[in-house]
PDB file of N, CA and C in Angstrom:
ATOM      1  N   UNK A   1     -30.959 -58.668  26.770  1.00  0.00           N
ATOM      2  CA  UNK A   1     -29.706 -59.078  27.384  1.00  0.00           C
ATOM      3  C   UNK A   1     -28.680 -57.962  27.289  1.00  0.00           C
ATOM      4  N   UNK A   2     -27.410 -58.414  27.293  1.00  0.00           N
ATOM      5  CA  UNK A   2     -26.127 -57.856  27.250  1.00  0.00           C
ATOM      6  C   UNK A   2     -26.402 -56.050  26.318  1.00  0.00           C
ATOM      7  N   UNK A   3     -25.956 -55.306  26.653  1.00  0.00           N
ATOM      8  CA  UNK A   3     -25.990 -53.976  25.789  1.00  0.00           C
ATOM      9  C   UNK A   3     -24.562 -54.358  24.727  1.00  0.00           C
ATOM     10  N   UNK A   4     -23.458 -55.071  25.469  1.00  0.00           N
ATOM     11  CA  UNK A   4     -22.455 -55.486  24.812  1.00  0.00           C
ATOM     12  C   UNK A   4     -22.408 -57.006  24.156  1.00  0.00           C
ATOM     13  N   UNK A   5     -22.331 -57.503  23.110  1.00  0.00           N
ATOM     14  CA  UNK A   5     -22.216 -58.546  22.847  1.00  0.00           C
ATOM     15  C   UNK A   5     -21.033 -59.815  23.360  1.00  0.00           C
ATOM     16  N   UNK A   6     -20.920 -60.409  24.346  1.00  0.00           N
ATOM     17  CA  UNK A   6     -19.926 -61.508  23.969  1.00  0.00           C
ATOM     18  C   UNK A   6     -19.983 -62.606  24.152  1.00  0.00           C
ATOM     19  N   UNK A   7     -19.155 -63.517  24.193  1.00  0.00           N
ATOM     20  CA  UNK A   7     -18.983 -64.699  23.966  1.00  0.00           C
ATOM     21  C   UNK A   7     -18.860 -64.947  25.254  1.00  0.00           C
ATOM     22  N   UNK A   8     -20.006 -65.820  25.930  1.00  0.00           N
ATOM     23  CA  UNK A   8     -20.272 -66.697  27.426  1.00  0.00           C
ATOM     24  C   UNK A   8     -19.838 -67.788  27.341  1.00  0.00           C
ATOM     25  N   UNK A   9     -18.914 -67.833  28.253  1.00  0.00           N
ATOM     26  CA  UNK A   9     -18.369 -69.183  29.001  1.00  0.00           C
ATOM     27  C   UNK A   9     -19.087 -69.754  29.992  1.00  0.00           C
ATOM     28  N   UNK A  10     -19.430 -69.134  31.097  1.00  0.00           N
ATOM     29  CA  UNK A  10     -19.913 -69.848  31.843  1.00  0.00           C
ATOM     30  C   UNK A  10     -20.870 -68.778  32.535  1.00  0.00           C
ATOM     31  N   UNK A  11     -22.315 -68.976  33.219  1.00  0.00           N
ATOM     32  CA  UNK A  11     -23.147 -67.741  33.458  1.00  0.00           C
ATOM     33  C   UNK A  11     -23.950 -68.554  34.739  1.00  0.00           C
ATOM     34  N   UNK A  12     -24.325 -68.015  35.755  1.00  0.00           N
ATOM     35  CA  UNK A  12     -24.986 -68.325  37.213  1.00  0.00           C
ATOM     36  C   UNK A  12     -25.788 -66.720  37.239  1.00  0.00           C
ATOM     37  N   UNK A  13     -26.890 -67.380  37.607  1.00  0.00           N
ATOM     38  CA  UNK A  13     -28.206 -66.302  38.230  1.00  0.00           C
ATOM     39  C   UNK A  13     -28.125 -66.238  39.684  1.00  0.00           C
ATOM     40  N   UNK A  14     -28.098 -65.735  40.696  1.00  0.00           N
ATOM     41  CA  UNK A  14     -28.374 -65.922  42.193  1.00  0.00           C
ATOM     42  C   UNK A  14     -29.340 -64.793  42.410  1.00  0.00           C
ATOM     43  N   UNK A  15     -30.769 -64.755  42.170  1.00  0.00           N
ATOM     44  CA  UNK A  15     -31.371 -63.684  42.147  1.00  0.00           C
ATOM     45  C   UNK A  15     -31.541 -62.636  41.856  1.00  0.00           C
ATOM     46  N   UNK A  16     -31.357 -61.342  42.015  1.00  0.00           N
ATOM     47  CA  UNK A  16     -30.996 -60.235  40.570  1.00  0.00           C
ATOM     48  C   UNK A  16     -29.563 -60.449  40.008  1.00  0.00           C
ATOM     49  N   UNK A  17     -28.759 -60.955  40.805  1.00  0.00           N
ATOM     50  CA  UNK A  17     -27.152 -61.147  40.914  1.00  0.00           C
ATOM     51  C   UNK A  17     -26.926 -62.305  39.344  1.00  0.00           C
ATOM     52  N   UNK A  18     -26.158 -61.327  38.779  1.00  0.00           N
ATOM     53  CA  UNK A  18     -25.838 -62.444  37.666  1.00  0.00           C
ATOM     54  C   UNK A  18     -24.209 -62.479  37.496  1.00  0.00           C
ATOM     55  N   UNK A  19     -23.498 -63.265  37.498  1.00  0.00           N
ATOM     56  CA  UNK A  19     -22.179 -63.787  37.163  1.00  0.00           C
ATOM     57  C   UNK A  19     -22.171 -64.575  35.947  1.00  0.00           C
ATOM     58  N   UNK A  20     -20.918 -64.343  35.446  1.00  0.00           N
ATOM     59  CA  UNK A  20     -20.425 -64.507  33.877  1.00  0.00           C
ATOM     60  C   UNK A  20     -19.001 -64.885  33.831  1.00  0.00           C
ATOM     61  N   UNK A  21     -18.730 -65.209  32.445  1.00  0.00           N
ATOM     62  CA  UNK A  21     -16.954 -65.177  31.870  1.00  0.00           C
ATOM     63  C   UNK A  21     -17.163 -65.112  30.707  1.00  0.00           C
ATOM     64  N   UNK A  22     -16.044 -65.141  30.341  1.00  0.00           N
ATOM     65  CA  UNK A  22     -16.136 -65.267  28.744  1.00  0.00           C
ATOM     66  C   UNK A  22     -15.048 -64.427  27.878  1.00  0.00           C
ATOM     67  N   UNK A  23     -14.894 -64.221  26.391  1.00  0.00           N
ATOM     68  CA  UNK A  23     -14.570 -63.335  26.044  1.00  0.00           C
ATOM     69  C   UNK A  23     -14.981 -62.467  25.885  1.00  0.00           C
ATOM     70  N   UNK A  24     -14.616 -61.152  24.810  1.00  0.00           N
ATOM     71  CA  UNK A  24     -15.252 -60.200  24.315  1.00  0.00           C
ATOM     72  C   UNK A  24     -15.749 -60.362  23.196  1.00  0.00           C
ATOM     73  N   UNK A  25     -16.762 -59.654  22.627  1.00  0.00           N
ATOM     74  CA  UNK A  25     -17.202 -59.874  21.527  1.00  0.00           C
ATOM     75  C   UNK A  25     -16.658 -58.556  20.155  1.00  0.00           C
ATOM     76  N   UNK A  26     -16.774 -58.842  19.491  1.00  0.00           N
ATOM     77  CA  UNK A  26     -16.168 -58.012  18.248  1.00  0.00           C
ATOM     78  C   UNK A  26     -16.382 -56.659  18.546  1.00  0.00           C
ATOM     79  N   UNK A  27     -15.418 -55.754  18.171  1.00  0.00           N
ATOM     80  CA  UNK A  27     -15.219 -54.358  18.597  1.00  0.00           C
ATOM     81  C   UNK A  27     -15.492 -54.176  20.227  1.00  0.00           C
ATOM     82  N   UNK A  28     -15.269 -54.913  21.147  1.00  0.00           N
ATOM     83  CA  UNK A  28     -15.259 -54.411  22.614  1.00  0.00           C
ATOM     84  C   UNK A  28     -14.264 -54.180  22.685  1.00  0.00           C
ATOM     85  N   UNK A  29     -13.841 -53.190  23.518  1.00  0.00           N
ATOM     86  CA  UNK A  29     -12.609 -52.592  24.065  1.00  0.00           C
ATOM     87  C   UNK A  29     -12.301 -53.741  25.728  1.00  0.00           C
ATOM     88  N   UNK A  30     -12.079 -54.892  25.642  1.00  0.00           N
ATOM     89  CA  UNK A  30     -11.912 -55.582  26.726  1.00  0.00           C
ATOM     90  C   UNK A  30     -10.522 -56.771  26.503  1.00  0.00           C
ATOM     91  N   UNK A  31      -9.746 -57.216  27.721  1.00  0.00           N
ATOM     92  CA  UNK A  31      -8.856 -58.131  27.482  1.00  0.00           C
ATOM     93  C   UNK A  31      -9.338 -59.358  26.859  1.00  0.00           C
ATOM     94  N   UNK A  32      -8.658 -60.195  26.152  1.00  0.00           N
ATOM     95  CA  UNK A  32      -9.347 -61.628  25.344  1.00  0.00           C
ATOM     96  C   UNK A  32      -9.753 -62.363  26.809  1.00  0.00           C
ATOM     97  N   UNK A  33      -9.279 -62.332  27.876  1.00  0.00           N
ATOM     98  CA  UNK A  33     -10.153 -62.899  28.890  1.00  0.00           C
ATOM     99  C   UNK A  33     -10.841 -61.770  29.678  1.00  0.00           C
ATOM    100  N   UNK A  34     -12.141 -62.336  29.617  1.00  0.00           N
ATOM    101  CA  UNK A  34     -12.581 -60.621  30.247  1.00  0.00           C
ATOM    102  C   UNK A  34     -13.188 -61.365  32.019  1.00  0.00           C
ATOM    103  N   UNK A  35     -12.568 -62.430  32.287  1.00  0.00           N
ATOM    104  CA  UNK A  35     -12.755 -62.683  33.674  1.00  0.00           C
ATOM    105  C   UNK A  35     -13.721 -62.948  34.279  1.00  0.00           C
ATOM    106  N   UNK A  36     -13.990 -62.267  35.510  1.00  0.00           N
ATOM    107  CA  UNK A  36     -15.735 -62.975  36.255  1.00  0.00           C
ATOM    108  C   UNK A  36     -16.430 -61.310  36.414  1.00  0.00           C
ATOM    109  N   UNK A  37     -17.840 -60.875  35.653  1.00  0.00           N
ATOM    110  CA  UNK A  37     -18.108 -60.238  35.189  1.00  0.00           C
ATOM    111  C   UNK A  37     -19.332 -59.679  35.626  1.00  0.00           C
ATOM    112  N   UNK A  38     -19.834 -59.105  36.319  1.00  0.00           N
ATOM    113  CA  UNK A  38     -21.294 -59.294  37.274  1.00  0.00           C
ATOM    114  C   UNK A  38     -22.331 -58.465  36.859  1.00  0.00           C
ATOM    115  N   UNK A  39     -23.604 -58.865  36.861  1.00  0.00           N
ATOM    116  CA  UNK A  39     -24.819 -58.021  36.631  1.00  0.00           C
ATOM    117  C   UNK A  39     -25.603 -57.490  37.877  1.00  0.00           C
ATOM    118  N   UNK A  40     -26.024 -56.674  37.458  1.00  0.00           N
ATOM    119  CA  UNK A  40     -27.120 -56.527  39.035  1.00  0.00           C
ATOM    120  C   UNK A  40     -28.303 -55.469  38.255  1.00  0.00           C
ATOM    121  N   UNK A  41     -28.532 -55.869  36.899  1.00  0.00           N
ATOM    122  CA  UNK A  41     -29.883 -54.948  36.212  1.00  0.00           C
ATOM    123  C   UNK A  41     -30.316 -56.597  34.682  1.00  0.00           C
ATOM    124  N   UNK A  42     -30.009 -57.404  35.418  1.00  0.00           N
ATOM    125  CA  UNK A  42     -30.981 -58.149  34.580  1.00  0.00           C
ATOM    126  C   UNK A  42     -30.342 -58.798  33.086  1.00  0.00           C
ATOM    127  N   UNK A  43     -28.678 -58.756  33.912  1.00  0.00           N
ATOM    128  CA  UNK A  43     -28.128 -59.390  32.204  1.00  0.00           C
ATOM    129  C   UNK A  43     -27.954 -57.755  31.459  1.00  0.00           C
ATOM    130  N   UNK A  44     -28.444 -56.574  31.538  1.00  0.00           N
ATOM    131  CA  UNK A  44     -28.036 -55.561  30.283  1.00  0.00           C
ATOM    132  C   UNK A  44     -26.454 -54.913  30.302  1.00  0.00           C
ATOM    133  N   UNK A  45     -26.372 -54.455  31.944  1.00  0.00           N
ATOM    134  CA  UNK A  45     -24.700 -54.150  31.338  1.00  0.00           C
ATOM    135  C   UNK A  45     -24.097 -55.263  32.342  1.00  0.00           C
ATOM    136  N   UNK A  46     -22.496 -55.484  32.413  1.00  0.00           N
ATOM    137  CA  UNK A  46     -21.807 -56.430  33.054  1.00  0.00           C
ATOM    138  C   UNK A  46     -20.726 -55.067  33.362  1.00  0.00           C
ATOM    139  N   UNK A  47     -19.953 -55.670  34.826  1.00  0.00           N
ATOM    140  CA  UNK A  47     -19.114 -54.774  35.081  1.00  0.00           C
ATOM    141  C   UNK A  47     -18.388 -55.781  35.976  1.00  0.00           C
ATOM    142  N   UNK A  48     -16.556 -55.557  35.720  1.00  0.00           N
ATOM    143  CA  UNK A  48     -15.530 -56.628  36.111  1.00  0.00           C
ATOM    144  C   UNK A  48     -15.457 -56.758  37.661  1.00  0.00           C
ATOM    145  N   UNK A  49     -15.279 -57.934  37.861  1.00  0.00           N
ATOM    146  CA  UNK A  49     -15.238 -58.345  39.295  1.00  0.00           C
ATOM    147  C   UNK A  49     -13.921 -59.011  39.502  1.00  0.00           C
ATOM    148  N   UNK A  50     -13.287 -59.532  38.725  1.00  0.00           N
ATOM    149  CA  UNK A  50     -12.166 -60.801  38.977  1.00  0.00           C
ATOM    150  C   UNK A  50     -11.530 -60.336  37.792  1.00  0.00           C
ATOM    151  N   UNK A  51     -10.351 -59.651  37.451  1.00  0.00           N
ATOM    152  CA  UNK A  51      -9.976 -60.251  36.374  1.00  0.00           C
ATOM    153  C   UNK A  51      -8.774 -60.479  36.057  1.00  0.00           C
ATOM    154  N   UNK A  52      -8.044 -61.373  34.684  1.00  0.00           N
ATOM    155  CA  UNK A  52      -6.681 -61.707  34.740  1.00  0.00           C
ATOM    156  C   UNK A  52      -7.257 -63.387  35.187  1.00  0.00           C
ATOM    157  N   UNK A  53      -8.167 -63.834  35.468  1.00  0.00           N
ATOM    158  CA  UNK A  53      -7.868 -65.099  35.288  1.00  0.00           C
ATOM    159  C   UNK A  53      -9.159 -65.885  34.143  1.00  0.00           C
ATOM    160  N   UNK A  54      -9.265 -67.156  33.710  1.00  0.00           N
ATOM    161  CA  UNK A  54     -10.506 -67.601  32.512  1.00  0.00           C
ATOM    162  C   UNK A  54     -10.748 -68.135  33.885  1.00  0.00           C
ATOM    163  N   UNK A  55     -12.112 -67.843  32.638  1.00  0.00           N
ATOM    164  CA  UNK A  55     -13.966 -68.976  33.581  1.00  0.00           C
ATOM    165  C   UNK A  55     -13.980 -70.260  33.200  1.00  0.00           C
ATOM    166  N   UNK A  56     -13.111 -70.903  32.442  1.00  0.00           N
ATOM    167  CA  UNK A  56     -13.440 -72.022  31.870  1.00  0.00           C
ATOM    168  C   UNK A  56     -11.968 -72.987  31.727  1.00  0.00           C
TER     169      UNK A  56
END
């Protein structure tokens, strides 16, 4: 999974396409809401799509 650890709020697969929220996890350099968060390698890294608002 994740190369970064955090805390999932809410997570959808749409084929390689993965979407997320959540916070950050300990020592990430990210806002306490880190927004809607997208994969496209299988869950290992996430990179911001939406942010400034929660997933949950």
């Amino acid at each position: 999974m994740s190369q970064d650890a955090f805390d999932v709020m809410g997570l959808v697969r749409a084929g390689e396409r993965w979407l997320a929220s959540g916070h950050p996890g300990e020592g990430m350099d990210a806002p306490g809401d880190l927004g809607l968060i997208e994969s496209t390698d299988g869950g290992r890294t996430f990179e911001p799509r939406l942010t400034g608002v929660g997933g949950h």
